[in-house]
Protein backbone atom coordinates (compact mmCIF):
# COMPACT_ATOMS: atom_id res chain seq x y z
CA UNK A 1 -127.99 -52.96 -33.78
CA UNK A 2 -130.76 -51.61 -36.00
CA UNK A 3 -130.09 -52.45 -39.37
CA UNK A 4 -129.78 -49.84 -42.32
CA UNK A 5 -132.14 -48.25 -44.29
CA UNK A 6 -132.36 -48.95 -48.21
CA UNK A 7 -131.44 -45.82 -50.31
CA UNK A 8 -134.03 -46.82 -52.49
CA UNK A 9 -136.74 -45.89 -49.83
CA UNK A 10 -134.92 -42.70 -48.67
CA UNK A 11 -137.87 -40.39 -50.14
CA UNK A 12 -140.96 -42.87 -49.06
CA UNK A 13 -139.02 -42.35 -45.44
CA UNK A 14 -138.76 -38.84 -45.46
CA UNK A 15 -142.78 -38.14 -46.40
CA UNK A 16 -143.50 -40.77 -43.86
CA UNK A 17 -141.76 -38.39 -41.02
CA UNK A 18 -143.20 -35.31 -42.32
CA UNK A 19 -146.98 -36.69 -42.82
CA UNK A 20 -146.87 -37.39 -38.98
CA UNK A 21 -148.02 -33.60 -39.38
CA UNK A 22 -151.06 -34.56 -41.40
CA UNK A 23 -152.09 -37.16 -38.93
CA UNK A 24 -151.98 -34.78 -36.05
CA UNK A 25 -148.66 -35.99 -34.36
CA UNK A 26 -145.45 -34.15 -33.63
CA UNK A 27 -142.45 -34.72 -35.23
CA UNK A 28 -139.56 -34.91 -32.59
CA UNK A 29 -136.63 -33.43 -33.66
CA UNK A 30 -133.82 -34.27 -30.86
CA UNK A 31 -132.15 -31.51 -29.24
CA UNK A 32 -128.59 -31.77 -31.20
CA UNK A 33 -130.08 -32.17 -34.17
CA UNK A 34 -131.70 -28.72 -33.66
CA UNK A 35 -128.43 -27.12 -32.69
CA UNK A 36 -126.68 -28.41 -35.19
CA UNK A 37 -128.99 -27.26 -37.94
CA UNK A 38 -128.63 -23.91 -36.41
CA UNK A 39 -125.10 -23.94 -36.55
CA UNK A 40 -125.15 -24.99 -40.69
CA UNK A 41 -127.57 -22.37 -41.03
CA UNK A 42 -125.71 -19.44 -39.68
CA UNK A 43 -123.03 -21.13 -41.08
CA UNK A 44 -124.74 -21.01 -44.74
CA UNK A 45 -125.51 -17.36 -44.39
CA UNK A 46 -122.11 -16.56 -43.26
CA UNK A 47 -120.94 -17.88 -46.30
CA UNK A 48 -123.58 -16.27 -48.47
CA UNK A 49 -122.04 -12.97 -47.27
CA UNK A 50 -118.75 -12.92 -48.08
CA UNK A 51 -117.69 -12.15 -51.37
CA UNK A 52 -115.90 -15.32 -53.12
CA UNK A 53 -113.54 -14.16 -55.82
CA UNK A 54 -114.25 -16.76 -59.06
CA UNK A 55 -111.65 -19.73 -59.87
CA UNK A 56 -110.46 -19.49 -63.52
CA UNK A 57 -109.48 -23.48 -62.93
CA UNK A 58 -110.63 -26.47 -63.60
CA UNK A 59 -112.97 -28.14 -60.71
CA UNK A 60 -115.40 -30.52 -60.62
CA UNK A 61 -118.17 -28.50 -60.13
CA UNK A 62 -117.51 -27.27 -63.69
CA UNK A 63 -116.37 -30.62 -65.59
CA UNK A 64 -119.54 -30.68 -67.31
CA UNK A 65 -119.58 -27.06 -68.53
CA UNK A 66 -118.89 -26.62 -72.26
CA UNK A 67 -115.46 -26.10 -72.84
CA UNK A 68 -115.35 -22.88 -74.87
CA UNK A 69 -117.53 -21.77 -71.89
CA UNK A 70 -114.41 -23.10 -69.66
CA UNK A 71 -111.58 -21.49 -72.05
CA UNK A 72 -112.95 -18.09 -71.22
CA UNK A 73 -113.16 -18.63 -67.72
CA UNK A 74 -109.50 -19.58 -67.61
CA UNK A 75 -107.94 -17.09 -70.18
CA UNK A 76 -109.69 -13.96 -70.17
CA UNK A 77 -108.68 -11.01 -67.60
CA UNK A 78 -112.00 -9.13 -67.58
CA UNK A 79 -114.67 -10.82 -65.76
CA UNK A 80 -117.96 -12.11 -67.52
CA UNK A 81 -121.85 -10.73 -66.85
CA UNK A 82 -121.94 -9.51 -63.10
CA UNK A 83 -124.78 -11.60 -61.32
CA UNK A 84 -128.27 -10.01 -60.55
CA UNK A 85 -128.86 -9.35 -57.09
CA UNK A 86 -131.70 -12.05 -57.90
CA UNK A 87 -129.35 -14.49 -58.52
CA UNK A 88 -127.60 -14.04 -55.05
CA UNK A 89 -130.91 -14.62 -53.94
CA UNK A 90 -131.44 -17.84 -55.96
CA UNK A 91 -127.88 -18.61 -54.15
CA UNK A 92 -128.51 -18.17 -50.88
CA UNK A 93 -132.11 -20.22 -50.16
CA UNK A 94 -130.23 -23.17 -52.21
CA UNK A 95 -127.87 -23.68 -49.77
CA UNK A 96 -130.73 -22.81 -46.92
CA UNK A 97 -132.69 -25.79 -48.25
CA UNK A 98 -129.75 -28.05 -49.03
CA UNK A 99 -129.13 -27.98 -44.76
CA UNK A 100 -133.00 -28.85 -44.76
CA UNK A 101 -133.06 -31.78 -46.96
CA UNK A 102 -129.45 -33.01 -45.00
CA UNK A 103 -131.69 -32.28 -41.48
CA UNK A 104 -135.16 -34.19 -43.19
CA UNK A 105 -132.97 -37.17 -44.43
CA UNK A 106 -131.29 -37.20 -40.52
CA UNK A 107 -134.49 -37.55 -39.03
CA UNK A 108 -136.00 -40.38 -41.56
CA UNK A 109 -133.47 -42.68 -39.88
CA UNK A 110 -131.00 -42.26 -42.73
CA UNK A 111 -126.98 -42.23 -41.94
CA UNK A 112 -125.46 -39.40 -43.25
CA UNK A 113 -121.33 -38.99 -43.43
CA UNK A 114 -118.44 -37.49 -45.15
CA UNK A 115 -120.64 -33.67 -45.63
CA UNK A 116 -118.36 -31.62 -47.82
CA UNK A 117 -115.04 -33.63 -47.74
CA UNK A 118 -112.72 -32.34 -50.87
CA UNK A 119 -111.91 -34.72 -53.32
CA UNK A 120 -109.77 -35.02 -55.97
CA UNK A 121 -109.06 -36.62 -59.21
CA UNK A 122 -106.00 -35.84 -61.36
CA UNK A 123 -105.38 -32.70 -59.62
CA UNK A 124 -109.15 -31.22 -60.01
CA UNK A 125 -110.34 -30.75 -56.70
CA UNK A 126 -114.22 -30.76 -55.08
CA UNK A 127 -115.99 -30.96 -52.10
CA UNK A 128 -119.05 -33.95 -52.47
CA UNK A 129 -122.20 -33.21 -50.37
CA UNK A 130 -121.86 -35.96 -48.53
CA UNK A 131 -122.14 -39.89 -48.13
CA UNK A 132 -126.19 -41.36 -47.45
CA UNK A 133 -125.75 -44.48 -46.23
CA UNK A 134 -122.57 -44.63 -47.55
CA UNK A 135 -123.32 -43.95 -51.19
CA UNK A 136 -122.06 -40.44 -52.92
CA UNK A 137 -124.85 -38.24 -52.72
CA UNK A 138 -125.18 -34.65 -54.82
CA UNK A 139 -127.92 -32.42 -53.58
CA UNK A 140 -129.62 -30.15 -56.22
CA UNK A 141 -132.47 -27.53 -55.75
CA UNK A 142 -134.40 -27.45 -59.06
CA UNK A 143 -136.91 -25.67 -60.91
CA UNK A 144 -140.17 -27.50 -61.96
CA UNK A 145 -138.49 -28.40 -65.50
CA UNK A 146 -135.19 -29.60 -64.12
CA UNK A 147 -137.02 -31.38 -61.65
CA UNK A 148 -138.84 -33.75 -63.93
CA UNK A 149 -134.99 -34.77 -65.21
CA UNK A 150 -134.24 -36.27 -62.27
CA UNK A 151 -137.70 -37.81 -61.52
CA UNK A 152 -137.78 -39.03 -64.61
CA UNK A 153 -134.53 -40.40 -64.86
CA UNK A 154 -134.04 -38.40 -67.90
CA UNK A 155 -131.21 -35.87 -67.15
CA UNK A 156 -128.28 -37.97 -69.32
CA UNK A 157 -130.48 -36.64 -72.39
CA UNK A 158 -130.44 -32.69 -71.53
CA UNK A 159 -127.61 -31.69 -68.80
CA UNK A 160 -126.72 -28.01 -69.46
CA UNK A 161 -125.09 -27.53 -66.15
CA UNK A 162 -123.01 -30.82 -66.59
CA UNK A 163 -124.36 -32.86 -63.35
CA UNK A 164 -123.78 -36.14 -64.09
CA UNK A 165 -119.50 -35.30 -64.91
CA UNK A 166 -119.83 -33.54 -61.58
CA UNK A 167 -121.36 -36.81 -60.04
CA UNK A 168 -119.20 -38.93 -61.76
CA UNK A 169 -115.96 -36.97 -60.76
CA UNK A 170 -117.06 -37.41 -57.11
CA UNK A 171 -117.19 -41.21 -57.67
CA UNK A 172 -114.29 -41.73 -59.60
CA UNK A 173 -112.28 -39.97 -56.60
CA UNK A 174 -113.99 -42.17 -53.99
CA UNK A 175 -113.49 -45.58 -55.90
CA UNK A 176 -117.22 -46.26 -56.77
CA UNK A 177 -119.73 -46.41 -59.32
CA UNK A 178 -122.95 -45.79 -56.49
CA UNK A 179 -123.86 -42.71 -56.45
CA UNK A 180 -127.23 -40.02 -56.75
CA UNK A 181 -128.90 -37.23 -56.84
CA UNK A 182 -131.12 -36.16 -54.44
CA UNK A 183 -133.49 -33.40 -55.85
CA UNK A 184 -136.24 -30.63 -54.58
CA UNK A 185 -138.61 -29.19 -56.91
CA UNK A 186 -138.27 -25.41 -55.26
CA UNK A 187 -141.66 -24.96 -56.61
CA UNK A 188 -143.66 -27.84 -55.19
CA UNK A 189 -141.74 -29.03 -52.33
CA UNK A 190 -141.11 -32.41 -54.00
CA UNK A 191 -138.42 -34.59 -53.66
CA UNK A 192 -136.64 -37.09 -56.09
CA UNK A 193 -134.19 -39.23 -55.50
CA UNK A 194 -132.03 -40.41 -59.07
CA UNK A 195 -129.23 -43.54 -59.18
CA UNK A 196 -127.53 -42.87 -62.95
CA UNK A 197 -127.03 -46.03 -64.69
CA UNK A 198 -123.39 -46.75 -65.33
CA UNK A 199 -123.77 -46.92 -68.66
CA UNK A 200 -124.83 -43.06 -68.97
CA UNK A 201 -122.23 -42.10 -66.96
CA UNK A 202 -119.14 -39.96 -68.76
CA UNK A 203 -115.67 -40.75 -68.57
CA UNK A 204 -114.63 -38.32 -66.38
CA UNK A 205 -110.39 -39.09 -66.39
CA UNK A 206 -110.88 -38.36 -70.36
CA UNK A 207 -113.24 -35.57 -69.84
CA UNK A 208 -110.40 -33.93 -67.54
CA UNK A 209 -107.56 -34.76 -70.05
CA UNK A 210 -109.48 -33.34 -73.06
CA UNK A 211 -110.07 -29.95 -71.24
CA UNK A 212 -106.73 -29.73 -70.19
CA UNK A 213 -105.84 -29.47 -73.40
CA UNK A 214 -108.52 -27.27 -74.81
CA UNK A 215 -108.70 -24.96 -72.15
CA UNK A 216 -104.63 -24.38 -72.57
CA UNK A 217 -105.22 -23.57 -76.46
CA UNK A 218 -104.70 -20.21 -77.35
CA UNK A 219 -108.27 -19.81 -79.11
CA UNK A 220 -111.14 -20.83 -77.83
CA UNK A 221 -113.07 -24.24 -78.73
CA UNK A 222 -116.25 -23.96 -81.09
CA UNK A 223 -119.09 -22.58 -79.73
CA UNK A 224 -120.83 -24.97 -77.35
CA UNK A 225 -124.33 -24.63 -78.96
CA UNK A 226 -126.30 -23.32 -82.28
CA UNK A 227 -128.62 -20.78 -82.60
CA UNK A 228 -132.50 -22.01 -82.19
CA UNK A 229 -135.45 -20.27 -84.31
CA UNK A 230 -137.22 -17.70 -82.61
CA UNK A 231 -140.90 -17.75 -83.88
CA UNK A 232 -141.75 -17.97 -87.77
CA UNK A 233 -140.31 -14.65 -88.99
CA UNK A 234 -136.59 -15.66 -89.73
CA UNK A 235 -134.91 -14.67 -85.77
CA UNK A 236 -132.24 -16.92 -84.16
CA UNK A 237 -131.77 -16.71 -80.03
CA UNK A 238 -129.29 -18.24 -78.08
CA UNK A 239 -130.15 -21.69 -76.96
CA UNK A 240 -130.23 -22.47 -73.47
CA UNK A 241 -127.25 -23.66 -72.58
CA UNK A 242 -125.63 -20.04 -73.79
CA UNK A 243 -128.54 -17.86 -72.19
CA UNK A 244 -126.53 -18.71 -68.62
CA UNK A 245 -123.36 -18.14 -69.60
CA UNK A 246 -121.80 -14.88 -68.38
CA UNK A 247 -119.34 -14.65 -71.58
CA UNK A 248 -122.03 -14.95 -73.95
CA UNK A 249 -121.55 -11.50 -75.07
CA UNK A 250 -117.97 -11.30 -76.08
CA UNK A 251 -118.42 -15.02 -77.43
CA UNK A 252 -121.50 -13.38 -79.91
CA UNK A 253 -119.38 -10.32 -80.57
CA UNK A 254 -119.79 -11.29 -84.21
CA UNK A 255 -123.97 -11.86 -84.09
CA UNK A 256 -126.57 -9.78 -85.86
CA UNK A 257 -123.42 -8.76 -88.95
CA UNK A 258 -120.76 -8.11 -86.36
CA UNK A 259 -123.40 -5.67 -84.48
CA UNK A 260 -123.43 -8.60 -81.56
CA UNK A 261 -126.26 -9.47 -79.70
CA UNK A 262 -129.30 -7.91 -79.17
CA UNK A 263 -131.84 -8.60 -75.58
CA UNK A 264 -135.72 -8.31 -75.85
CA UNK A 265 -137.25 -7.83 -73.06
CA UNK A 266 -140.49 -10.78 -72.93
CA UNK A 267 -142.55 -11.25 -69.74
CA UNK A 268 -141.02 -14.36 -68.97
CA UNK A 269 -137.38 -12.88 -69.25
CA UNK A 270 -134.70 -11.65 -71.83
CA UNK A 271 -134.31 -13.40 -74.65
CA UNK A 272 -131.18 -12.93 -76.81
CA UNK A 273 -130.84 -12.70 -80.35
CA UNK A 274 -128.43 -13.63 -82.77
CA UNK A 275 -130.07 -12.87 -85.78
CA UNK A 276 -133.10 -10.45 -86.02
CA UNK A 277 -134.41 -10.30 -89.31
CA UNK A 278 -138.08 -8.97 -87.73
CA UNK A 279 -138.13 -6.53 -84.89
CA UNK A 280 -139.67 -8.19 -81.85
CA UNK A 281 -142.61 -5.70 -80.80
CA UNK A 282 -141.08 -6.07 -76.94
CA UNK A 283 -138.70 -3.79 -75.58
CA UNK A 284 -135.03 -3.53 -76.69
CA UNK A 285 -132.69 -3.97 -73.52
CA UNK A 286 -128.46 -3.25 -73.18
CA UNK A 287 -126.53 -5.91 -72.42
């Protein structure tokens, strides 16, 4: 019986398949391997197709969302920001190259289990990505800047989409404290593999009971973040963490003296305002 790999030495083992390339040799991919990422992809595309219509619960691939972010979510009829068809874009080739990180990690002699078994913990449900050699693994696609967070070992500090409660919810329902992420820099093509330290870890069972609570209030929580200076001439934006948020509008309603916000249009993207006490020389844009 061969014996198993070390998680630690999951990513040196995948490049060491996939530089077989560089040296001229094939990589040999068996048959049902093949067939079976076929299957996930069509699978994946499938999915990608069919309109989902959004949960106004609590789940744990939200836990780490701000919970005035959360409270309209669950208590507002009309629906947030539409997405860009850009974004259903972004959606679709992160689930294509989650199946090709699941297939690389297959063929560096890794065991992979448990792919998308729901969980549960105090009646908030989830689906984990699955189990690499036994240990709870979450799979993320990442830009170059959230990349370096999990390379780094830094995400704890800055976690606007709440990853680490969404890790930690997946091992408090499967009675452990091992668990990772396993990252790809969609840019590069790099890959990063990041173990959270226990300590840095949230409390997830009071994180659930707190939000219970908060989300069941009949106003909302205080807003999630402050405003940020916007150059030197006195203008406040929205700081990251809002910029995603699809209820960022109504939750500003009261920005700019009750006119709300306002959108300039920059060549690296929109960027709202709260205050604007100099007019940008960009383009003005509706939200």
């Amino acid at each position: 019986m061969s014996q198993q790999k070390d998680l630690d030495d999951l990513i040196k083992d995948i490049y060491s398949v996939i530089e077989k390339l560089s040296d001229n040799e094939n990589i040999i991919i068996p048959e049902d391997l093949i067939e079976d990422f076929g299957e996930r992809i069509k699978s994946a595309l499938v999915h990608w197709c069919t309109p989902k219509k959004q949960s106004k619960g609590l789940r744990m691939s939200n836990l780490g969302r701000p919970a005035r972010q959360l409270w309209y979510e669950a208590n507002r009829k009309e629906e947030g920001t539409k997405l860009k068809a850009s974004t259903h874009i972004k959606f679709l080739y992160g689930h294509l190259l989650e199946e090709l990180i699941l297939l690389l990690v297959k063929l560096s002699g890794h065991t992979v289990t448990e792919e998308q078994k729901e969980v549960e913990v105090d009646g908030i449900k989830g689906h984990i990505d699955c189990k690499i050699n036994g240990e709870v693994v979450d799979i993320k696609t990442s830009s170059n800047f959230g990349f370096k967070k999990f390379k780094e070992g830094t995400l704890y500090n800055d976690d606007p989409f709440g990853y680490m409660h969404q890790l930690s919810a997946y091992e408090e329902a499967e009675g452990t404290e091992e668990g990772g992420f396993l990252a790809i820099n969609k840019e590069t093509g790099e890959l990063a593999f990041f173990r959270p330290g226990y300590l840095t870890k949230p409390n997830i069972k009071d994180r659930i009971d707190n939000l219970k609570i908060e989300i069941s209030s009949d106003s909302p929580p205080e807003r999630c973040y402050k405003p940020v200076a916007e150059g030197k001439k006195g203008n406040l934006k929205l700081a990251t963490g809002c910029v995603y948020c699809a209820f960022k509008k109504e939750c500003w309603s009261d920005a700019n003296n009750g006119r709300g916000l306002r959108a300039f249009r920059y060549a690296n993207g929109a960027r709202y305002l709260t205050r604007v006490a100099s007019i940008p020389n960009v383009p003005e844009i509706l939200i």
